[in-house]
C-alpha atoms as a PDB file:
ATOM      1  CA  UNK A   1       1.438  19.084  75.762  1.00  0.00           C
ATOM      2  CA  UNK A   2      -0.578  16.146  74.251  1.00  0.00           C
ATOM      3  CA  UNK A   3       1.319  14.392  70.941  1.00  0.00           C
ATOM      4  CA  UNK A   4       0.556  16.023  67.765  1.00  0.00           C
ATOM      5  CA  UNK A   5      -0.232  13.971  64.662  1.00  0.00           C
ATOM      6  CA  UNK A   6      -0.581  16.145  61.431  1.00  0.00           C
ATOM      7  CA  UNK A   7      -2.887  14.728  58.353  1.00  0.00           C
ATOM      8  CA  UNK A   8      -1.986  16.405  55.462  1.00  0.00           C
ATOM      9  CA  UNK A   9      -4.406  15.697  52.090  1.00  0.00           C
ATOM     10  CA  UNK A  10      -3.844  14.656  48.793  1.00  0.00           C
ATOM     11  CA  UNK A  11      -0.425  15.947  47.347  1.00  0.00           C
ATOM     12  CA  UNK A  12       2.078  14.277  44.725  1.00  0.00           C
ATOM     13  CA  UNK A  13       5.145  15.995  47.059  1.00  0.00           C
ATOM     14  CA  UNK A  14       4.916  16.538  50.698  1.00  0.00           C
ATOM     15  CA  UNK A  15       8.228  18.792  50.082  1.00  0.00           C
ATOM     16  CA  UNK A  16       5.350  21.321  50.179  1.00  0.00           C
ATOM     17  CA  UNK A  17       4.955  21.153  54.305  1.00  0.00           C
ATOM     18  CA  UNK A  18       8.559  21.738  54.877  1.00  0.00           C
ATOM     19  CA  UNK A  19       8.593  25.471  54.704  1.00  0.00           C
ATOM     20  CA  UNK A  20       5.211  25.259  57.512  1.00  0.00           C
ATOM     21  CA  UNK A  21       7.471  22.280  59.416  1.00  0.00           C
ATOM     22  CA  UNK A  22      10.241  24.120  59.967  1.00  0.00           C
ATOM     23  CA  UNK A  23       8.626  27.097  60.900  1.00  0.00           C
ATOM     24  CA  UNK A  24       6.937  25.182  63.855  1.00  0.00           C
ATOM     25  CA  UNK A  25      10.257  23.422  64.783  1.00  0.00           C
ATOM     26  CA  UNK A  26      11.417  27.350  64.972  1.00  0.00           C
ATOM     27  CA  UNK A  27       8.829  27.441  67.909  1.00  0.00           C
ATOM     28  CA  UNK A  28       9.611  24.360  69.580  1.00  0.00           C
ATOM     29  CA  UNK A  29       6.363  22.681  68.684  1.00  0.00           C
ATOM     30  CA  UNK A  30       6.989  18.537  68.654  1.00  0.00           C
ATOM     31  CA  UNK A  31       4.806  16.902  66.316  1.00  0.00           C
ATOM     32  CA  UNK A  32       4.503  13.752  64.077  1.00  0.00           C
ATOM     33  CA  UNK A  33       3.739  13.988  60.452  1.00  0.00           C
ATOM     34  CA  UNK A  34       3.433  10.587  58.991  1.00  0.00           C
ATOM     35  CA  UNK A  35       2.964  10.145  55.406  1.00  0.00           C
ATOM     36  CA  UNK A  36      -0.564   8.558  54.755  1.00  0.00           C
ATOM     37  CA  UNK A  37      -0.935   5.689  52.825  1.00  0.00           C
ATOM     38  CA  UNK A  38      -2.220   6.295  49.137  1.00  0.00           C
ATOM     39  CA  UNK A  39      -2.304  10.349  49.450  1.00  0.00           C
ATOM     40  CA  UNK A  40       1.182  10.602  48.173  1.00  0.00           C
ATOM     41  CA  UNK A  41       1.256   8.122  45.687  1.00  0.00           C
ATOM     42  CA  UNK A  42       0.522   4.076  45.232  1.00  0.00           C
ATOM     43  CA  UNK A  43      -1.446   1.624  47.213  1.00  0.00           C
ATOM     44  CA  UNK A  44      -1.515  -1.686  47.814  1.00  0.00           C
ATOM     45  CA  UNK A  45      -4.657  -2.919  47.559  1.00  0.00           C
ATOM     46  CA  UNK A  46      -8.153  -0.050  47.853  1.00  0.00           C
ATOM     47  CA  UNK A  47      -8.750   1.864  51.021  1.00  0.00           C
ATOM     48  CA  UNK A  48     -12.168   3.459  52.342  1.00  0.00           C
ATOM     49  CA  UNK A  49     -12.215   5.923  55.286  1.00  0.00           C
ATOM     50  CA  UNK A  50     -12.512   2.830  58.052  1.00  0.00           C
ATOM     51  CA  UNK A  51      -9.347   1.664  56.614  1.00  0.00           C
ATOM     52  CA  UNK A  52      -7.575   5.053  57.263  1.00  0.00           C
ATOM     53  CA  UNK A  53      -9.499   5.379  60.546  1.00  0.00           C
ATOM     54  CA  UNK A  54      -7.837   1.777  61.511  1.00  0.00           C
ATOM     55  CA  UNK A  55      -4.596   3.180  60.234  1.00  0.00           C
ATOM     56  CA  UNK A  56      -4.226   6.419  62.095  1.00  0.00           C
ATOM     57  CA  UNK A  57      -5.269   3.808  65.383  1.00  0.00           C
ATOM     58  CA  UNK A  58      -2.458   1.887  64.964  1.00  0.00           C
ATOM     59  CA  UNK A  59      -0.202   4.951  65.483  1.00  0.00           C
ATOM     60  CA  UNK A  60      -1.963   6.404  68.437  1.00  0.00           C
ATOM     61  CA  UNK A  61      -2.062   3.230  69.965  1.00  0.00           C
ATOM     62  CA  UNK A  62       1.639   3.036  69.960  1.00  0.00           C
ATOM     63  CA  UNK A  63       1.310   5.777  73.553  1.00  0.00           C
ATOM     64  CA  UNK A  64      -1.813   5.869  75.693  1.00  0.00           C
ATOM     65  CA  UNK A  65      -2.161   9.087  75.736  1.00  0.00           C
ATOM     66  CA  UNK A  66      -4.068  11.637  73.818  1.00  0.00           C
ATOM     67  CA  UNK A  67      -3.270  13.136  71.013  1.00  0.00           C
ATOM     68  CA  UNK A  68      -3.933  16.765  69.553  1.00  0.00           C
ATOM     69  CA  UNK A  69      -5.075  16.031  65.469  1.00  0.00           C
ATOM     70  CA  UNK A  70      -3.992  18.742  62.669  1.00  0.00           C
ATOM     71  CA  UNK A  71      -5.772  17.661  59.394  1.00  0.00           C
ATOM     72  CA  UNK A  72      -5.860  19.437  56.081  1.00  0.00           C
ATOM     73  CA  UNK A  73      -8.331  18.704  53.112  1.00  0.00           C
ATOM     74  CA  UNK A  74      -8.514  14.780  52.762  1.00  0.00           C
ATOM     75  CA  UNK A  75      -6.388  14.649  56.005  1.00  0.00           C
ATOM     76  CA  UNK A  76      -9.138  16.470  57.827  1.00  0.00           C
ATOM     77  CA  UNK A  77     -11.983  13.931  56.777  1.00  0.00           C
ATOM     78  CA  UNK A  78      -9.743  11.148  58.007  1.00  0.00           C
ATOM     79  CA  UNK A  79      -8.856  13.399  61.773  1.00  0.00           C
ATOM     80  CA  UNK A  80     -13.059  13.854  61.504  1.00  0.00           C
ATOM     81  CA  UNK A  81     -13.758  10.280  61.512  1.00  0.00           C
ATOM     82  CA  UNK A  82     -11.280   9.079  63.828  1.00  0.00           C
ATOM     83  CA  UNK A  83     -12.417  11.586  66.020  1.00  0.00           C
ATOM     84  CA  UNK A  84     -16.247  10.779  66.523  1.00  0.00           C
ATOM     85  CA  UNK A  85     -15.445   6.975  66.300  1.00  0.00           C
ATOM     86  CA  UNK A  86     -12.717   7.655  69.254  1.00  0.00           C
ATOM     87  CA  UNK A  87     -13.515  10.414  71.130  1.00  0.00           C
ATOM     88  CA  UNK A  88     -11.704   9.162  74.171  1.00  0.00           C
ATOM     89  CA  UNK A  89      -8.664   9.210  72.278  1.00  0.00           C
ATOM     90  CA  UNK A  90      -8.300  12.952  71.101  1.00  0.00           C
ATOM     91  CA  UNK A  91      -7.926  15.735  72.998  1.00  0.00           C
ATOM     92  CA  UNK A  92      -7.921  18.617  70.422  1.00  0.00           C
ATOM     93  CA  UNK A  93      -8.926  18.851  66.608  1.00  0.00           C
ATOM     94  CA  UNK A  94      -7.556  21.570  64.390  1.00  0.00           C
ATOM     95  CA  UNK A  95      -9.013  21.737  60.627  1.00  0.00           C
ATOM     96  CA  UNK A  96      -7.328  23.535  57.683  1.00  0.00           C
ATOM     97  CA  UNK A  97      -9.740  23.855  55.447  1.00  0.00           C
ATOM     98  CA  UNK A  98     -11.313  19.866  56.017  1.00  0.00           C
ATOM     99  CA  UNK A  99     -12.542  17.798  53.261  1.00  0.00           C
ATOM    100  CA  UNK A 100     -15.662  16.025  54.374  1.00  0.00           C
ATOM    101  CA  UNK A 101     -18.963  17.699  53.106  1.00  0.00           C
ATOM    102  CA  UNK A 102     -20.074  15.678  50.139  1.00  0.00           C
ATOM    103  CA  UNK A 103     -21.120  17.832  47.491  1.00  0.00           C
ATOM    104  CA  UNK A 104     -24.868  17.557  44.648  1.00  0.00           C
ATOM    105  CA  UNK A 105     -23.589  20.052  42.723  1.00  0.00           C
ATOM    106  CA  UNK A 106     -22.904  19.398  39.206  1.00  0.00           C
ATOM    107  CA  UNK A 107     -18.942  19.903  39.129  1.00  0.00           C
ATOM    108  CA  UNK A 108     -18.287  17.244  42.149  1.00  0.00           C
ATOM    109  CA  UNK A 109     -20.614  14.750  40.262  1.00  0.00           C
ATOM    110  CA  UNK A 110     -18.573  14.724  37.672  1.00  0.00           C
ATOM    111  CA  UNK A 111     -15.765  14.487  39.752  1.00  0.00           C
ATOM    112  CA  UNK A 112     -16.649  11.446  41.154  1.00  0.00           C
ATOM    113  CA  UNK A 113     -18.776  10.156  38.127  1.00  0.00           C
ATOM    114  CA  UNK A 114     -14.707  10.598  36.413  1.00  0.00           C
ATOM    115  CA  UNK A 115     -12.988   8.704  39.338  1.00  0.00           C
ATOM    116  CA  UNK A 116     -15.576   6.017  39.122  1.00  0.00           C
ATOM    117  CA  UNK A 117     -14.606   5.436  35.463  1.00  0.00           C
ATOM    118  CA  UNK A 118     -11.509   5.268  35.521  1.00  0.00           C
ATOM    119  CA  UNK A 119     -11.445   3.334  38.600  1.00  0.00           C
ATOM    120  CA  UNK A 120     -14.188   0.192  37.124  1.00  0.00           C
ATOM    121  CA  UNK A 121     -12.257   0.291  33.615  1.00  0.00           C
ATOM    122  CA  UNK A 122      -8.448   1.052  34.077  1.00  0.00           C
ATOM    123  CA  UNK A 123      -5.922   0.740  31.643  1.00  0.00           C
ATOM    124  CA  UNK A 124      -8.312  -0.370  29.301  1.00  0.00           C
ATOM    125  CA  UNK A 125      -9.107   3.187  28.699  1.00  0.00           C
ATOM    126  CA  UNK A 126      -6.966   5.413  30.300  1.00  0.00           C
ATOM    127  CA  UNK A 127      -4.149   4.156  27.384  1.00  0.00           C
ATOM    128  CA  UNK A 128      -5.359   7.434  25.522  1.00  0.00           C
ATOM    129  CA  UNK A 129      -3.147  10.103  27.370  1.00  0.00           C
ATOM    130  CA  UNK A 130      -5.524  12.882  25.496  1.00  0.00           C
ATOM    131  CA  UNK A 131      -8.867  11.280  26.978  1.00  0.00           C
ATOM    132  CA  UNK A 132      -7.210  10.549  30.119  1.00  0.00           C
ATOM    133  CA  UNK A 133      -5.823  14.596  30.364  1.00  0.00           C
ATOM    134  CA  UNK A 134      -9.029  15.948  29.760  1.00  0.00           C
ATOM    135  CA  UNK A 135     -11.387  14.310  31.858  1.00  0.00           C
ATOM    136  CA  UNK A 136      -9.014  15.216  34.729  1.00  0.00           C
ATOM    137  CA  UNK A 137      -8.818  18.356  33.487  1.00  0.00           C
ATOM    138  CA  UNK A 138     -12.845  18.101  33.572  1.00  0.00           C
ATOM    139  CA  UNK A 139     -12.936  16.606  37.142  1.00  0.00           C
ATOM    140  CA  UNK A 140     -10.184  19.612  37.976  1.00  0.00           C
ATOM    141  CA  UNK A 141      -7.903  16.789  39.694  1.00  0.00           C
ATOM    142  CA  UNK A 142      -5.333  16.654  36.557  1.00  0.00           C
ATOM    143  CA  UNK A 143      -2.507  15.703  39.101  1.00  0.00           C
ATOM    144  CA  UNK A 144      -3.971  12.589  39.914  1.00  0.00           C
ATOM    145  CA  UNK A 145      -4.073  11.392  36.247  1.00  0.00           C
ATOM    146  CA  UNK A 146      -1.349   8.761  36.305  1.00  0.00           C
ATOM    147  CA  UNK A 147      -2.104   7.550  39.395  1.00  0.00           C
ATOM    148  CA  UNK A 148      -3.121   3.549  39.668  1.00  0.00           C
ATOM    149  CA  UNK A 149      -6.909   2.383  39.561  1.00  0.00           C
ATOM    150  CA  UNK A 150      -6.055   1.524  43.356  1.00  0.00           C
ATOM    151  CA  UNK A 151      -5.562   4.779  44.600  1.00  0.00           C
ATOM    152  CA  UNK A 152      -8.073   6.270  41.915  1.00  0.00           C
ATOM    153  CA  UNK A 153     -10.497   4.265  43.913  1.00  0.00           C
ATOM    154  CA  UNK A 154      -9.675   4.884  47.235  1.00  0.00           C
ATOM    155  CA  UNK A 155      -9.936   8.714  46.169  1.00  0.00           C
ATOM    156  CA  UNK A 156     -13.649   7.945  45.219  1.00  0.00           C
ATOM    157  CA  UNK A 157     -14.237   6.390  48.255  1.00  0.00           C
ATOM    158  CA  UNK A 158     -13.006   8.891  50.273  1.00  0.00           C
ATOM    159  CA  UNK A 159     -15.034  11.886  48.417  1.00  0.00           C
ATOM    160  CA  UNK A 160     -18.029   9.965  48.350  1.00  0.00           C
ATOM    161  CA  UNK A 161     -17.936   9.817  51.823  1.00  0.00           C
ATOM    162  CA  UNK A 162     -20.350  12.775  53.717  1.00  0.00           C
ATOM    163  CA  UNK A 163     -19.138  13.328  57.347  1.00  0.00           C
ATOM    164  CA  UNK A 164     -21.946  15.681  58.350  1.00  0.00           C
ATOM    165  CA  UNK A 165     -24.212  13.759  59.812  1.00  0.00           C
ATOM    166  CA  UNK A 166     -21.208  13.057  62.499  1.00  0.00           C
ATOM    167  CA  UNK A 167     -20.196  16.218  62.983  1.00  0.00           C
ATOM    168  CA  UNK A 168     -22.567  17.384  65.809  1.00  0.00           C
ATOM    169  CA  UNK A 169     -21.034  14.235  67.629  1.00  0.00           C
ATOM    170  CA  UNK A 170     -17.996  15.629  67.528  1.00  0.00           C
ATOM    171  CA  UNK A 171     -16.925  16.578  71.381  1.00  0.00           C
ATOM    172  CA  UNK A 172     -13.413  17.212  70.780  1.00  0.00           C
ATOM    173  CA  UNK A 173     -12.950  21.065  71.512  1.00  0.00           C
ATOM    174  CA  UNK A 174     -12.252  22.314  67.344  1.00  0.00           C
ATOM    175  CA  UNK A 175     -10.206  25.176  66.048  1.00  0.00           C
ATOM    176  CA  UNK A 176     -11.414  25.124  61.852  1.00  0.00           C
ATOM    177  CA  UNK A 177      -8.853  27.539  60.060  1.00  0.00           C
ATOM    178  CA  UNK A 178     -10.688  28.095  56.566  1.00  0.00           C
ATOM    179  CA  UNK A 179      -8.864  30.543  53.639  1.00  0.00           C
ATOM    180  CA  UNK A 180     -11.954  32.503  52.110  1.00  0.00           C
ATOM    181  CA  UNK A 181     -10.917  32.142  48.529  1.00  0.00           C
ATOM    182  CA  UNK A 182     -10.851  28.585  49.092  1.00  0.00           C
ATOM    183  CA  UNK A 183     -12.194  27.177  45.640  1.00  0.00           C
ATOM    184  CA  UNK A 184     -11.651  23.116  46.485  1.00  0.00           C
ATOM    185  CA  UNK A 185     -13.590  23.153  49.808  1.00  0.00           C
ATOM    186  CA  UNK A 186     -15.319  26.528  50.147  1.00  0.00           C
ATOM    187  CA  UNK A 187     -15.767  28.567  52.889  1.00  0.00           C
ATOM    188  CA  UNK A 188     -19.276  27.196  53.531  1.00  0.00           C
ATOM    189  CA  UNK A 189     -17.948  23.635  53.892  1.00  0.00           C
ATOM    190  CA  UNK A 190     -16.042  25.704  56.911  1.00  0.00           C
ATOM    191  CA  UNK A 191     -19.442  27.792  57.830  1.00  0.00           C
ATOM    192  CA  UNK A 192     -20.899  24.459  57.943  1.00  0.00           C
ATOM    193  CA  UNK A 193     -18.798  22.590  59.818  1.00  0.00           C
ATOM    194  CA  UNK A 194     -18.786  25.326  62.826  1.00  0.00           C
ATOM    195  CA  UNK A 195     -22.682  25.249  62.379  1.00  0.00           C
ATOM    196  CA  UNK A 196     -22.215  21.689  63.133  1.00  0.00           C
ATOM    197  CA  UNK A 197     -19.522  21.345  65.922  1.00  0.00           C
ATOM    198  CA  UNK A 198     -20.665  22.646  68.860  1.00  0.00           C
ATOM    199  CA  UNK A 199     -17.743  23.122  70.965  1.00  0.00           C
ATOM    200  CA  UNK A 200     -15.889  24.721  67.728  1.00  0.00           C
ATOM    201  CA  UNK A 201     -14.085  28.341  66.774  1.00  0.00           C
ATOM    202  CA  UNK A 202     -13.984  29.371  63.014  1.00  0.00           C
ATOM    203  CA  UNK A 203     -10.831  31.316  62.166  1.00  0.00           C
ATOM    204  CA  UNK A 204     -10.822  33.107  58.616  1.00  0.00           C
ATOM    205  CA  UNK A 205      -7.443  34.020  56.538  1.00  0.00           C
ATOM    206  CA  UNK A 206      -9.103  36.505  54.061  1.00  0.00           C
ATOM    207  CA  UNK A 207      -6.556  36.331  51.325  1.00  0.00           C
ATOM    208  CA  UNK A 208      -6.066  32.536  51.356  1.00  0.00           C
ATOM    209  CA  UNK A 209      -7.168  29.823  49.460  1.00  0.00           C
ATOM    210  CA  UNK A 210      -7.053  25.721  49.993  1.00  0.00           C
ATOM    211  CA  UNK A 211      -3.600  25.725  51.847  1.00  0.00           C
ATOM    212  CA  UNK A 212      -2.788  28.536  53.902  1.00  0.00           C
ATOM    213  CA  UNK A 213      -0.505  26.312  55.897  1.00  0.00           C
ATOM    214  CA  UNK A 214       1.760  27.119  52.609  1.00  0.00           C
ATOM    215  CA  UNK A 215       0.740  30.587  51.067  1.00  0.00           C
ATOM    216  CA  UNK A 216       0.162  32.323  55.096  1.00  0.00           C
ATOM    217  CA  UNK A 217       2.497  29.883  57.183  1.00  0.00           C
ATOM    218  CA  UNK A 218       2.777  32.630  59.914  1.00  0.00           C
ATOM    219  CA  UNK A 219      -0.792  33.461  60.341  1.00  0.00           C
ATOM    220  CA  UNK A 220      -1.719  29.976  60.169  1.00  0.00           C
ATOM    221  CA  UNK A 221       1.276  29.343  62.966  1.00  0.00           C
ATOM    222  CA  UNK A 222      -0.505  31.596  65.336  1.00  0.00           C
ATOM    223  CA  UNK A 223      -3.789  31.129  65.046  1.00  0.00           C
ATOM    224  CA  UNK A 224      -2.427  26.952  65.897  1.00  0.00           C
ATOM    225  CA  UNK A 225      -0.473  28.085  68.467  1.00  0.00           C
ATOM    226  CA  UNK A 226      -3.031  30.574  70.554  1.00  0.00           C
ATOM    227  CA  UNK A 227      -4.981  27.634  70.221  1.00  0.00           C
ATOM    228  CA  UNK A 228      -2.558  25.050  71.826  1.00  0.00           C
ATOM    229  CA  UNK A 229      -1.597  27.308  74.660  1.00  0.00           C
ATOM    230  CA  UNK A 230      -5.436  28.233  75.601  1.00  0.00           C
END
């Protein structure tokens, strides 16, 4: 089996994954899971999408051969791009519920219309910890409130950026795994994105949300695994 790389999204504490790792260590899947660069925590410097694109490269490029991409939320727009701008480098794509569909309606304009503030004016005005609390609370990101205007940036770039008019160059065969209740990217971001990718198969967890990797590991498991072994 090819190398697989899995992208997870935007989390303070990756101690999340490690009930979903070690249940596919239990059946004997290898995989890499490197910690991406600014989704965890600080940055050095402001990243866009080509800069993550360049960084997941550099780790593929390490073997020739290709490599089987697992991506969830933020780490699915990243396994997206890489994908269309490398296409002779990936031999299988699995989304869990994949950022990537940029958003008009009100509630994701103000998300980014908050990011972009606090990224262009910094400290200057996110001293007030009861401004700074609610507008998070607003943008419904209040994790990401003492993060630094690097990173705060980078996530505006990354949610600014709209990956469907790649995604019917996407060749890559594509398993999406979307929960229904998903309320972060909703199940017709998934819909869409199966629309979109031609050679693609939508799976549905009914009960699940943004991260059934953690609420339905087993389910999740399988439908990954049935997948691998096709």
């Amino acid at each position: 089996m090819n190398r697989i790389i899995i992208l997870h999204g935007w989390t303070k504490n990756l101690d999340k994954w490690k009930n979903f790792l070690a249940n596919l260590d239990k059946k004997r899947i290898d995989y890499e899971f490197p910690k991406i660069p600014g989704l965890t925590g600080n940055l050095n410097g402001v990243w866009n999408l080509d800069d993550y694109i360049k960084w997941l490269g550099k780790i593929i490029d390490q073997q020739n051969n290709k490599v089987i991409l697992i991506g969830h939320s933020n780490g699915g727009r990243i396994a997206l791009a890489f994908t269309n701008r490398y296409p002779e480098k990936v031999e299988k794509l699995i989304l869990i519920d994949s950022a990537g569909i940029r958003h008009n309606e009100l509630p994701l304009r103000i998300k980014r219309a908050v990011f972009g503030i606090f990224a262009k004016i910094g400290k200057k005005f996110t001293s007030s910890r009861i401004l700074k609390d609610l507008l998070y609370k607003i943008a419904r990101e209040p994790d990401y409130k003492d993060l630094s205007p690097n990173v705060k940036q980078t996530m505006l770039n990354l949610i600014s950026a709209d990956l469907k008019p790649i995604l019917p160059q996407i060749t890559a065969p594509t398993l999406i795994i979307w929960g229904r209740k998903d309320k972060i990217t909703p199940f017709s971001d998934g819909k869409l994105m199966h629309s979109l990718i031609e050679n693609s198969k939508l799976e549905i967890i009914e009960n699940a949300r943004h991260s059934p990797m953690f609420t339905h590991p087993k389910q999740t498991i399988d439908l990954i695994i049935n997948d691998l072994t096709m």
